[in-house]
Each structure stands twice: as structure tokens, then as C-alpha cells.
PDB file of N, CA and C in Angstrom:
ATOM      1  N   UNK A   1      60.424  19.421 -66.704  1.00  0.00           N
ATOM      2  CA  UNK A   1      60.640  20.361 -65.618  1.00  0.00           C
ATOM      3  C   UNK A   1      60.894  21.754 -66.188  1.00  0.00           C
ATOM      4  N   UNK A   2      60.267  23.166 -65.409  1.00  0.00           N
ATOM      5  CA  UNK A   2      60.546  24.081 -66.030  1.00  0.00           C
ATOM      6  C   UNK A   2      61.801  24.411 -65.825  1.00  0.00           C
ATOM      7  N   UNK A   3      62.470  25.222 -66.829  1.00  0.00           N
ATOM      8  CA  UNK A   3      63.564  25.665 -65.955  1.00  0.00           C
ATOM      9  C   UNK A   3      63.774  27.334 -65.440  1.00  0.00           C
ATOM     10  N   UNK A   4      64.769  27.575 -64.745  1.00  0.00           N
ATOM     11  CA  UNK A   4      65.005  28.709 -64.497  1.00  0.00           C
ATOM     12  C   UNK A   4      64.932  30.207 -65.326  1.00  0.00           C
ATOM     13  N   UNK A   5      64.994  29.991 -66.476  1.00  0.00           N
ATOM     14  CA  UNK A   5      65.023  30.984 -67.342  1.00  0.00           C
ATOM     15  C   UNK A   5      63.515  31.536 -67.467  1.00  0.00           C
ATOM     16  N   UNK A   6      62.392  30.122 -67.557  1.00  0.00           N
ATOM     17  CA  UNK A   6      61.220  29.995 -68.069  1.00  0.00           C
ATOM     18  C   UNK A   6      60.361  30.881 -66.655  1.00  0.00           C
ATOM     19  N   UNK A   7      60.804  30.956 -65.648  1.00  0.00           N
ATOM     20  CA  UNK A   7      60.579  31.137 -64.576  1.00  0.00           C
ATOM     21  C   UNK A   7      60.727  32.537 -64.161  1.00  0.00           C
ATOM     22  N   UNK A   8      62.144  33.174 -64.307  1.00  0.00           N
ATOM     23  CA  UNK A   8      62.433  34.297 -64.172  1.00  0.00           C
ATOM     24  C   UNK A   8      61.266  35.307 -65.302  1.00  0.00           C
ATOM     25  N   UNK A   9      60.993  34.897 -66.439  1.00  0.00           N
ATOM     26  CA  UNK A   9      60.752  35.521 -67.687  1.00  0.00           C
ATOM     27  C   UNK A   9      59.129  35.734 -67.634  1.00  0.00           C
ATOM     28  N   UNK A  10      58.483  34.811 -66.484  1.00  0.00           N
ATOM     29  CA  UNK A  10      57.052  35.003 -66.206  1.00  0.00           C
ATOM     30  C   UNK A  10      56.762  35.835 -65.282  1.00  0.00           C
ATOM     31  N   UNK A  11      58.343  36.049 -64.141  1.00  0.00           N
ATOM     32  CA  UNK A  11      57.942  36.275 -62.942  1.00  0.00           C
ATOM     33  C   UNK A  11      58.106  38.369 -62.971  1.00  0.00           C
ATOM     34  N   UNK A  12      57.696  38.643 -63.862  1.00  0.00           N
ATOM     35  CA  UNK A  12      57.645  39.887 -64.385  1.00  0.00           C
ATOM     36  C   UNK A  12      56.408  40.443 -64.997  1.00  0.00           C
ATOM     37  N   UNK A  13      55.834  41.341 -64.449  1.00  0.00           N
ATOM     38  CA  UNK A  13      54.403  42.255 -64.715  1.00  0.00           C
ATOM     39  C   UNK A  13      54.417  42.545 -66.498  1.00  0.00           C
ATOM     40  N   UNK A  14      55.538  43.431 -66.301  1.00  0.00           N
ATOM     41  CA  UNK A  14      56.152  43.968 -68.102  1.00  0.00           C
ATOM     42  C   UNK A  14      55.785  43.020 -69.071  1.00  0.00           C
ATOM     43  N   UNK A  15      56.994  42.025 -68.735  1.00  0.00           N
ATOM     44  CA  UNK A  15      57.173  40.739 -69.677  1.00  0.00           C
ATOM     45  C   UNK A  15      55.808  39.962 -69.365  1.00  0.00           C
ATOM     46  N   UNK A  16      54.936  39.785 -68.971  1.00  0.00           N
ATOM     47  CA  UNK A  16      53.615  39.445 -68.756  1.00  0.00           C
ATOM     48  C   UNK A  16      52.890  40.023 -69.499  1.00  0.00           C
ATOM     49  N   UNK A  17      53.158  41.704 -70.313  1.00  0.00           N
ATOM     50  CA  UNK A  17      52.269  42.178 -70.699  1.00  0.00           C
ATOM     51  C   UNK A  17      52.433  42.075 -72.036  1.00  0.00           C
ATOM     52  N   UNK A  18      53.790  42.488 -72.688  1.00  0.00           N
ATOM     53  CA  UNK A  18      54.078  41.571 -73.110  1.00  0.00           C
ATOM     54  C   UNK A  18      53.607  40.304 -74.217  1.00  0.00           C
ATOM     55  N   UNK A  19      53.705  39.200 -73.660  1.00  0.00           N
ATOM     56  CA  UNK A  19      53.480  38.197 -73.985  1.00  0.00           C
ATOM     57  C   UNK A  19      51.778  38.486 -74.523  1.00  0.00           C
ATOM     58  N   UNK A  20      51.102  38.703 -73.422  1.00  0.00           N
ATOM     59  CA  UNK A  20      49.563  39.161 -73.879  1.00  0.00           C
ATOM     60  C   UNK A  20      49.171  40.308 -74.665  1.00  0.00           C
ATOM     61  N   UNK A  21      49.850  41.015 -75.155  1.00  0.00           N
ATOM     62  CA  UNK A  21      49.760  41.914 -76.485  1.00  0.00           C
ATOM     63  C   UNK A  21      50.144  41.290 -77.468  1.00  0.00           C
ATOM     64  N   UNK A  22      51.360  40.218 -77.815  1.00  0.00           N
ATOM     65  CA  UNK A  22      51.592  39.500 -78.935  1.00  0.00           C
ATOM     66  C   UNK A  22      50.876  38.604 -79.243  1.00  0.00           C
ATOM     67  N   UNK A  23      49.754  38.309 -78.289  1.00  0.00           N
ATOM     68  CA  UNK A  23      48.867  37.641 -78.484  1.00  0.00           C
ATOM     69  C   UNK A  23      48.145  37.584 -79.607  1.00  0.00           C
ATOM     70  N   UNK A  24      47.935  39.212 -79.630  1.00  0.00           N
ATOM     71  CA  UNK A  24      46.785  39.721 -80.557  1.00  0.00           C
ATOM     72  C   UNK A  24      47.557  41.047 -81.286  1.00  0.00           C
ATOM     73  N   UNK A  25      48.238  41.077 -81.998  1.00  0.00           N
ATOM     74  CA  UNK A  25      49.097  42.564 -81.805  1.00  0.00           C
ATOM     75  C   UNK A  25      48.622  43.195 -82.877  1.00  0.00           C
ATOM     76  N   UNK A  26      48.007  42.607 -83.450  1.00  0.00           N
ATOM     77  CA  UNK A  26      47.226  43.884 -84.516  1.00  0.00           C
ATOM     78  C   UNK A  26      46.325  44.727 -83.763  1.00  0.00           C
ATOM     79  N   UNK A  27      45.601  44.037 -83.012  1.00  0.00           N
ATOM     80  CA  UNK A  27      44.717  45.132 -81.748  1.00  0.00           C
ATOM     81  C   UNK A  27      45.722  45.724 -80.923  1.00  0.00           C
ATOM     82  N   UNK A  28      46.616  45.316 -80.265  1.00  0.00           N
ATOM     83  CA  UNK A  28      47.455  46.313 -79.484  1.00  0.00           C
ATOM     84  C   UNK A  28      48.386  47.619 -80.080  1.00  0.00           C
ATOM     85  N   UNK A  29      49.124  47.101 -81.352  1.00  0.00           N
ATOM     86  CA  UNK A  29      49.738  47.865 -82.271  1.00  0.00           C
ATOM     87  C   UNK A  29      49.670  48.255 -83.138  1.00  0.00           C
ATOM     88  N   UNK A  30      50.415  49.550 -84.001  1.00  0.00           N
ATOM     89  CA  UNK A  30      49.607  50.096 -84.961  1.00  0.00           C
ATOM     90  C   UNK A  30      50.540  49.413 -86.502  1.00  0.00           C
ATOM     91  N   UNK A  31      50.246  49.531 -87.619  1.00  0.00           N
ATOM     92  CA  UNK A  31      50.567  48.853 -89.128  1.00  0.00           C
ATOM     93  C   UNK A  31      51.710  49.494 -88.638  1.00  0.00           C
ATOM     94  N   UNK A  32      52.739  48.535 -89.028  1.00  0.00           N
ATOM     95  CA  UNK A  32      54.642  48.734 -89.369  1.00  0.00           C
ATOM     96  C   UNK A  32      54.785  48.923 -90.666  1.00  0.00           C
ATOM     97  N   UNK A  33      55.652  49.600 -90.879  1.00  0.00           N
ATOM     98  CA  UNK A  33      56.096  50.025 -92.694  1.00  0.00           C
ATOM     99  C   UNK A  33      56.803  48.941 -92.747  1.00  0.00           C
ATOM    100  N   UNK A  34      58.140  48.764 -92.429  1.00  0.00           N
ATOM    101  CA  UNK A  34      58.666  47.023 -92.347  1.00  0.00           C
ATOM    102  C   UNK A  34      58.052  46.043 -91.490  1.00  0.00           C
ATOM    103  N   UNK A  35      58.087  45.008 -92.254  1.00  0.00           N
ATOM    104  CA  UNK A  35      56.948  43.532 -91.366  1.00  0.00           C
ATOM    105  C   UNK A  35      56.014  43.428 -91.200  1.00  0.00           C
ATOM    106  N   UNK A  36      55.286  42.316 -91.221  1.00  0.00           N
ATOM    107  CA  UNK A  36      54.093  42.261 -90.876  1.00  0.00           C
ATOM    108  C   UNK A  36      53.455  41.677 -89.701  1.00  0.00           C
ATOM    109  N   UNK A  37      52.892  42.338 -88.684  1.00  0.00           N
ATOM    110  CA  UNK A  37      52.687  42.008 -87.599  1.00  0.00           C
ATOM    111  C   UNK A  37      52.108  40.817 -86.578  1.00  0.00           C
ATOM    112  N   UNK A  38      51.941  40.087 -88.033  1.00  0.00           N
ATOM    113  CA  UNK A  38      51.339  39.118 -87.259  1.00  0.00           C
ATOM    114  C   UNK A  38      52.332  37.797 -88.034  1.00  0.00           C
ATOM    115  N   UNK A  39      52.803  38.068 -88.969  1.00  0.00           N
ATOM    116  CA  UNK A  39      53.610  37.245 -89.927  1.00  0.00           C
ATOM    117  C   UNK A  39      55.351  37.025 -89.378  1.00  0.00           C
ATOM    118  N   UNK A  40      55.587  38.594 -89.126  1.00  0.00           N
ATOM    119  CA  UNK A  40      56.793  38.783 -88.540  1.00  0.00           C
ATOM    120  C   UNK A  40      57.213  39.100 -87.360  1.00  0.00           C
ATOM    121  N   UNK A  41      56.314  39.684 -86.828  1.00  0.00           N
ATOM    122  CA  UNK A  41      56.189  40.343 -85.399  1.00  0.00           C
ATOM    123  C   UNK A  41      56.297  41.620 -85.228  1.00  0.00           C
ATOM    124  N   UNK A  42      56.256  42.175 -83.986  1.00  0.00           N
ATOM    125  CA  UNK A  42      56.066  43.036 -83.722  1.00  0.00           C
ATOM    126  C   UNK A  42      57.605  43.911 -83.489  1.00  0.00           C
ATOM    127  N   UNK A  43      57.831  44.970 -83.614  1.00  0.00           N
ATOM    128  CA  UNK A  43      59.271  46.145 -83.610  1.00  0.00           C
ATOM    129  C   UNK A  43      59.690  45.932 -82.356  1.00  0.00           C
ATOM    130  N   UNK A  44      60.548  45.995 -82.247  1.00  0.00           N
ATOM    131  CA  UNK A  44      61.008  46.634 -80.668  1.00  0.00           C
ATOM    132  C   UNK A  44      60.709  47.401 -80.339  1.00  0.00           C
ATOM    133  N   UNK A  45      60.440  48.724 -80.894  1.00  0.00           N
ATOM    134  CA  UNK A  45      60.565  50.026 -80.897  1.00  0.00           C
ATOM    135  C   UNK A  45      58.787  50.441 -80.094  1.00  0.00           C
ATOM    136  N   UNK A  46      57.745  49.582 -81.235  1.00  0.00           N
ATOM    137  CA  UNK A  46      56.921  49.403 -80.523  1.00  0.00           C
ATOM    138  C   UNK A  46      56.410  49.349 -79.629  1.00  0.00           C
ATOM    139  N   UNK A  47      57.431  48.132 -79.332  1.00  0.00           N
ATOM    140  CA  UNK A  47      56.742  47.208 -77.809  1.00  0.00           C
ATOM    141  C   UNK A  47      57.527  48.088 -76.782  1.00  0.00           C
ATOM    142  N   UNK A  48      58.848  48.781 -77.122  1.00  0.00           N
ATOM    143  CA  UNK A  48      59.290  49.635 -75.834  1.00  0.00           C
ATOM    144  C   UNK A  48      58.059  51.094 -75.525  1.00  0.00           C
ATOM    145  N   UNK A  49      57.781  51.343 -76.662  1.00  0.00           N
ATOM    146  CA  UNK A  49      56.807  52.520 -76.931  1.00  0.00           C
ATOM    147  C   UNK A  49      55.733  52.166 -75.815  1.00  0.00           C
ATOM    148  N   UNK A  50      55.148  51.231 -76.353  1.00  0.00           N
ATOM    149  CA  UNK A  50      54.077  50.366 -75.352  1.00  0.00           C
ATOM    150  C   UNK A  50      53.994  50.130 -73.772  1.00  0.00           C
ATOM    151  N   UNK A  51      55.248  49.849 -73.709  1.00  0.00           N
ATOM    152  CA  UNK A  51      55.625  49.736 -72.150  1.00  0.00           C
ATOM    153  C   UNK A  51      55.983  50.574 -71.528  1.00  0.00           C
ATOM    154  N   UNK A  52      56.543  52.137 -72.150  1.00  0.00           N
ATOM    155  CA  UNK A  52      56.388  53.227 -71.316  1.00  0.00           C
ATOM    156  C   UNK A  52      57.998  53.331 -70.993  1.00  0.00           C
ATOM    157  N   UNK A  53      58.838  51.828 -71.993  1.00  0.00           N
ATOM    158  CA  UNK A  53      60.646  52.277 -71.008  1.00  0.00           C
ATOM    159  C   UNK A  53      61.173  52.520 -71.858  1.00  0.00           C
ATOM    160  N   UNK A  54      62.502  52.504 -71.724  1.00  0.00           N
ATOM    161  CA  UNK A  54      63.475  52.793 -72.862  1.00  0.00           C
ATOM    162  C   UNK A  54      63.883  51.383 -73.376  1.00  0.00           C
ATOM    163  N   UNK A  55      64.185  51.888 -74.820  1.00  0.00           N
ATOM    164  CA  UNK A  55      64.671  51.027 -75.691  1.00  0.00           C
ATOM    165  C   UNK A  55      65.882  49.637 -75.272  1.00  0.00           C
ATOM    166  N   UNK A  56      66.695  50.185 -74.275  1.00  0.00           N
ATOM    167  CA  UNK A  56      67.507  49.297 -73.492  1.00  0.00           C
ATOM    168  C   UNK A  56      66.730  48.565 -72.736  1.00  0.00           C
ATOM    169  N   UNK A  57      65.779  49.387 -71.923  1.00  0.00           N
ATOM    170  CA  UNK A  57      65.074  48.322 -70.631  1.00  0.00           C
ATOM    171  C   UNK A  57      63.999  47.392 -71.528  1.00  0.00           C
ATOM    172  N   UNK A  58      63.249  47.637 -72.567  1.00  0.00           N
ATOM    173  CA  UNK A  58      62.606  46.913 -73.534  1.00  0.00           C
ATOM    174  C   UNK A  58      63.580  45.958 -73.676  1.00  0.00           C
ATOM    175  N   UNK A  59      64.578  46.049 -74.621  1.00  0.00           N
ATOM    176  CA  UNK A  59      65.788  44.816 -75.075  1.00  0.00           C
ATOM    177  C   UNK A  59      65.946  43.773 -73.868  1.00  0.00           C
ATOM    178  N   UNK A  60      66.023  44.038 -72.590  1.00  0.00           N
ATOM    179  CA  UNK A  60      66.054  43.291 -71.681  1.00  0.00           C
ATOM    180  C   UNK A  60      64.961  42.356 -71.575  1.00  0.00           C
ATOM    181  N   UNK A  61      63.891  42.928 -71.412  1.00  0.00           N
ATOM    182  CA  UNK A  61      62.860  42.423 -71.367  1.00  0.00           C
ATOM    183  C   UNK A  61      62.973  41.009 -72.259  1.00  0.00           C
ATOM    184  N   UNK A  62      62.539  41.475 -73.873  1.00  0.00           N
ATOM    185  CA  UNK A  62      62.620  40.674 -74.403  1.00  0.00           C
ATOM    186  C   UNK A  62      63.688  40.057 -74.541  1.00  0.00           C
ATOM    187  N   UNK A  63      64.857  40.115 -74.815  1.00  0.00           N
ATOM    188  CA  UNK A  63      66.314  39.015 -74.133  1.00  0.00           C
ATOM    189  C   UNK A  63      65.562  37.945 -73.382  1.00  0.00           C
ATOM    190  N   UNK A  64      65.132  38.591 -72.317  1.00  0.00           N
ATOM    191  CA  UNK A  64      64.973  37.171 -71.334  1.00  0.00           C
ATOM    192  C   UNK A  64      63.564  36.133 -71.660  1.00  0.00           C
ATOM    193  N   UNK A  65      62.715  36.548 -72.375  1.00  0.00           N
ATOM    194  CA  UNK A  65      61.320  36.009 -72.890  1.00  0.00           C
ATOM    195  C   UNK A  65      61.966  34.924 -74.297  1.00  0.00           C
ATOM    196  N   UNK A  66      63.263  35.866 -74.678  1.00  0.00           N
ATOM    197  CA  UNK A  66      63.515  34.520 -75.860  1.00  0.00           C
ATOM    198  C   UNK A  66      64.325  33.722 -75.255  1.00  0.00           C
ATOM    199  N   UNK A  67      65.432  33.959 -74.159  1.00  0.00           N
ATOM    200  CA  UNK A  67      65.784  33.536 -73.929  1.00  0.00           C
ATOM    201  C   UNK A  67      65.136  31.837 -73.345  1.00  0.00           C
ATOM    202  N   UNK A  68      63.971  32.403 -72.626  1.00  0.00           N
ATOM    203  CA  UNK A  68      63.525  31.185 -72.376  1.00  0.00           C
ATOM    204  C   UNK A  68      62.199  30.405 -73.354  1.00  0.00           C
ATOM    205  N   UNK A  69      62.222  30.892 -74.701  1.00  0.00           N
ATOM    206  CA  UNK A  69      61.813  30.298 -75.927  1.00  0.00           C
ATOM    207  C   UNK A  69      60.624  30.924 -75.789  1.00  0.00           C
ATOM    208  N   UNK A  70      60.125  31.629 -74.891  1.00  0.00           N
ATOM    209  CA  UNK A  70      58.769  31.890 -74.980  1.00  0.00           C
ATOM    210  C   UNK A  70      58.415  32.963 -76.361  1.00  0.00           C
ATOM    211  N   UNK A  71      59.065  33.470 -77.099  1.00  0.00           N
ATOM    212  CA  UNK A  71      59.854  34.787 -77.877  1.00  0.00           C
ATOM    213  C   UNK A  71      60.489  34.150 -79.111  1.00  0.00           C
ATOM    214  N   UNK A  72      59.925  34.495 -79.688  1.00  0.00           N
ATOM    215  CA  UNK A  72      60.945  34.365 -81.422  1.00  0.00           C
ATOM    216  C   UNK A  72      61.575  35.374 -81.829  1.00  0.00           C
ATOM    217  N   UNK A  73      62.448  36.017 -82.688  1.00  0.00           N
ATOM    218  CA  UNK A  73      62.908  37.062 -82.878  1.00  0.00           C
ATOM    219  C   UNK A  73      63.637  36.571 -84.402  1.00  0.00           C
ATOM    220  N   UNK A  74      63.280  38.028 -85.076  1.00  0.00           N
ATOM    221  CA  UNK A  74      63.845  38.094 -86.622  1.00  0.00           C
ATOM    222  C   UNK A  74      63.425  39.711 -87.058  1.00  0.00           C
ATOM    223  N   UNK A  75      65.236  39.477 -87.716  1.00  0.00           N
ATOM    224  CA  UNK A  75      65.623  40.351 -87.896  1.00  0.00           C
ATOM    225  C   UNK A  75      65.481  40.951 -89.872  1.00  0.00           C
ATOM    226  N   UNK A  76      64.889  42.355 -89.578  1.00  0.00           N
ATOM    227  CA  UNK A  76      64.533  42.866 -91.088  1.00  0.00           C
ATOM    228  C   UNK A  76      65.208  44.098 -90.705  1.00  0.00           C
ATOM    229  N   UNK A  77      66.045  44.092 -91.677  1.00  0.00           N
ATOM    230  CA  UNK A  77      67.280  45.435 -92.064  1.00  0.00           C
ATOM    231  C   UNK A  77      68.075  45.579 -90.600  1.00  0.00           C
ATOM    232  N   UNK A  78      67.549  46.856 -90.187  1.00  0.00           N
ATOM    233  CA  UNK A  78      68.123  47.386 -88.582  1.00  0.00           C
ATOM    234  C   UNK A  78      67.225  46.903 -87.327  1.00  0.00           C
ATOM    235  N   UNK A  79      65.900  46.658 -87.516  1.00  0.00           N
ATOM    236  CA  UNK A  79      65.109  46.326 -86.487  1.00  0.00           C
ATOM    237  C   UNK A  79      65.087  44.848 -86.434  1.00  0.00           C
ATOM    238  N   UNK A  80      64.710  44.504 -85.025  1.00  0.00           N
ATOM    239  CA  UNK A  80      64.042  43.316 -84.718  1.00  0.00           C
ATOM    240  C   UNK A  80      62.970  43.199 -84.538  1.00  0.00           C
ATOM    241  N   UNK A  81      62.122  41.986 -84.692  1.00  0.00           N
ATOM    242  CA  UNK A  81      60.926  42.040 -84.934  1.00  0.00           C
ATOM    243  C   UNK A  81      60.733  40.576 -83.410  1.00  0.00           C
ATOM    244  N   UNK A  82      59.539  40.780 -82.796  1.00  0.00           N
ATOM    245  CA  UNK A  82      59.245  39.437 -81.976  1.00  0.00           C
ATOM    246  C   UNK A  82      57.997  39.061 -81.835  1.00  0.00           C
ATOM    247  N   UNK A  83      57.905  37.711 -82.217  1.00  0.00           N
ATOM    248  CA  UNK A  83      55.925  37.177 -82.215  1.00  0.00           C
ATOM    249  C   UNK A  83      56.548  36.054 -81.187  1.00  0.00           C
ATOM    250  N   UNK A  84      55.215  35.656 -80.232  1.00  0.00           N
ATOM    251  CA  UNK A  84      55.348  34.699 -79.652  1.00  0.00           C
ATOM    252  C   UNK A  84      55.147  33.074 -80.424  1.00  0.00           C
ATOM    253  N   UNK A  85      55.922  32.429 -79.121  1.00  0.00           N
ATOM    254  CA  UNK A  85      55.918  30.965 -80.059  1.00  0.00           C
ATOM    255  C   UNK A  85      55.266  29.994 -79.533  1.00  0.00           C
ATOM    256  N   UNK A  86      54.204  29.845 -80.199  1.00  0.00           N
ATOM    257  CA  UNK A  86      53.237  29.556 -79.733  1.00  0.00           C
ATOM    258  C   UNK A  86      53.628  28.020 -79.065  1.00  0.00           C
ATOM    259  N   UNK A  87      54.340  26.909 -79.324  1.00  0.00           N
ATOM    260  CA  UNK A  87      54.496  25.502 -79.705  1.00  0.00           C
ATOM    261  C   UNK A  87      54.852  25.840 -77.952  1.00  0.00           C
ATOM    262  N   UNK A  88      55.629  26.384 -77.770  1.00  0.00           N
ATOM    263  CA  UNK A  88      56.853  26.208 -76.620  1.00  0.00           C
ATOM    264  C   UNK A  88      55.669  27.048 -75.268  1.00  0.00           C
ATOM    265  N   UNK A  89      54.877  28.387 -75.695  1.00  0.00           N
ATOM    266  CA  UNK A  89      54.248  28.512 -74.574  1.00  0.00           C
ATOM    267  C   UNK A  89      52.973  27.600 -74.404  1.00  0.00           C
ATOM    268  N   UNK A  90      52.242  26.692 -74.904  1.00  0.00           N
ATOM    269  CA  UNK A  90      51.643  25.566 -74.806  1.00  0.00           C
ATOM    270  C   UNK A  90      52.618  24.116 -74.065  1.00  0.00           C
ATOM    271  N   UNK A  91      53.863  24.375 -74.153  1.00  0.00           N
ATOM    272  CA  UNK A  91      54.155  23.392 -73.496  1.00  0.00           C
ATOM    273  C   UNK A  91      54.482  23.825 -71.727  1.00  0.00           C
ATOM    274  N   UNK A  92      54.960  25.287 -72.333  1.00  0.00           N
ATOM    275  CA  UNK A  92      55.047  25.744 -70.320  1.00  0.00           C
ATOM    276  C   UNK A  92      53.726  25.829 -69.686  1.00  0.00           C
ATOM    277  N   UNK A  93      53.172  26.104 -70.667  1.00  0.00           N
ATOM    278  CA  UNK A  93      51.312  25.723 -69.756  1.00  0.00           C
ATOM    279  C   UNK A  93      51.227  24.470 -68.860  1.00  0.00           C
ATOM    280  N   UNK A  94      51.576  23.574 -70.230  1.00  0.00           N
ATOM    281  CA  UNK A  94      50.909  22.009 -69.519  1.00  0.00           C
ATOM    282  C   UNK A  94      51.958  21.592 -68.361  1.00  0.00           C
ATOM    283  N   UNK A  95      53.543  22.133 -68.281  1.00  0.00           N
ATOM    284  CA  UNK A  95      54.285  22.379 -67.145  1.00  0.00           C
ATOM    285  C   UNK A  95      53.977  22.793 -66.243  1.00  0.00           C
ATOM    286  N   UNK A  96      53.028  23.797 -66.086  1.00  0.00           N
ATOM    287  CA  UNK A  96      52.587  24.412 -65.111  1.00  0.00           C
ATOM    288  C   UNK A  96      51.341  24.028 -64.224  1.00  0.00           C
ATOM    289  N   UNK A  97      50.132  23.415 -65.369  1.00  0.00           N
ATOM    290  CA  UNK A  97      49.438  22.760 -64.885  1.00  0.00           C
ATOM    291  C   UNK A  97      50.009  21.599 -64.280  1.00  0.00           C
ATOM    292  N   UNK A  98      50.947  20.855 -64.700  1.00  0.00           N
ATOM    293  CA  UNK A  98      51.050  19.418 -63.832  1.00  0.00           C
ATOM    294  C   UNK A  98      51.877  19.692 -62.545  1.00  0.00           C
ATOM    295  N   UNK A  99      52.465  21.327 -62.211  1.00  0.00           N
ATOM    296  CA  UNK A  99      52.782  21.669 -61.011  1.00  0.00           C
ATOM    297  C   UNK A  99      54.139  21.340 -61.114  1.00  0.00           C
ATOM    298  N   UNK A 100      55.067  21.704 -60.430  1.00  0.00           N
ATOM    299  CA  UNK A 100      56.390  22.590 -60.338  1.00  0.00           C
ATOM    300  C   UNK A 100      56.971  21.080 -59.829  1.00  0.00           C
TER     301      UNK A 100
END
């Protein structure tokens, strides 16, 4: 069963977009001096850049995407870094396909 977290964290345009830029984030984003973008993930700083908000309303965002596992997160020096996980959004798929 999905749960609530998994739910709230889809039911967002942003965090939708999101998810489909980490998809591929070497095409969406540009080379990081720390991390590697597809190894480590992508900055915060980035992905707030990307979305047009501030650095707080970004943090939210992603908060709630790891929160509900869809989101990995690791940390190099001062930044955080986030790639999606892949294992866990393959399983909210097949959740979704077999219907609520």
C-alpha cells in the first residue's frame, strides 16, 4: 500500500519536475566542481536554480521526495547532493499500477 508521504511528494508539479530531471541530469544540469552528477547527484543549489525558488522552498521540496524514499541524499563538505532511487520508484510504479 502506498503511503501518505509517497502521495503527498507526487502530488506536486515542482517535485514532479524534479524527479524527471534526475532522471537524466547531465542533460538538465551543468558539470559540478564537487560531485559527480550522475554518481552523486545533483546540488541543491542547482535544482533550486532550476526551479526558479529559493533555496528554502527547494529544501522543502526535496525533504518531502526523500522523505518518501523516492530521493537519496549525500552529503560532500557543505552541500547536499540528490539522485533518484531508482529500486523504490520502480516499486511505487508497480503500486500504482495495481491501483490505490
Amino acid at each position: 500500500m502506498l503511503d501518505v508521504d509517497v502521495l503527498k511528494a507526487l502530488a506536486n508539479e515542482k517535485r514532479l519536475a524534479i524527479l524527471e530531471w534526475l532522471r537524466d541530469p547531465v542533460r538538465h544540469f551543468p558539470p559540478q566542481r564537487d560531485g559527480d552528477l550522475v554518481d552523486d547527484g545533483v546540488c541543491s543549489v542547482f535544482i533550486a536554480d532550476k526551479l526558479g525558488v529559493s533555496q528554502p522552498t527547494a529544501s522543502e521540496h526535496l525533504k518531502l521526495l526523500t522523505a518518501a524514499g523516492l530521493l537519496r541524499a549525500r552529503r560532500i563538505r557543505q552541500w547536499t547532493f540528490y539522485h533518484r532511487d531508482e529500486e523504490r520508484i520502480a516499486e511505487v510504479k508497480l503500486m500504482l499500477q495495481d491501483g490505490l
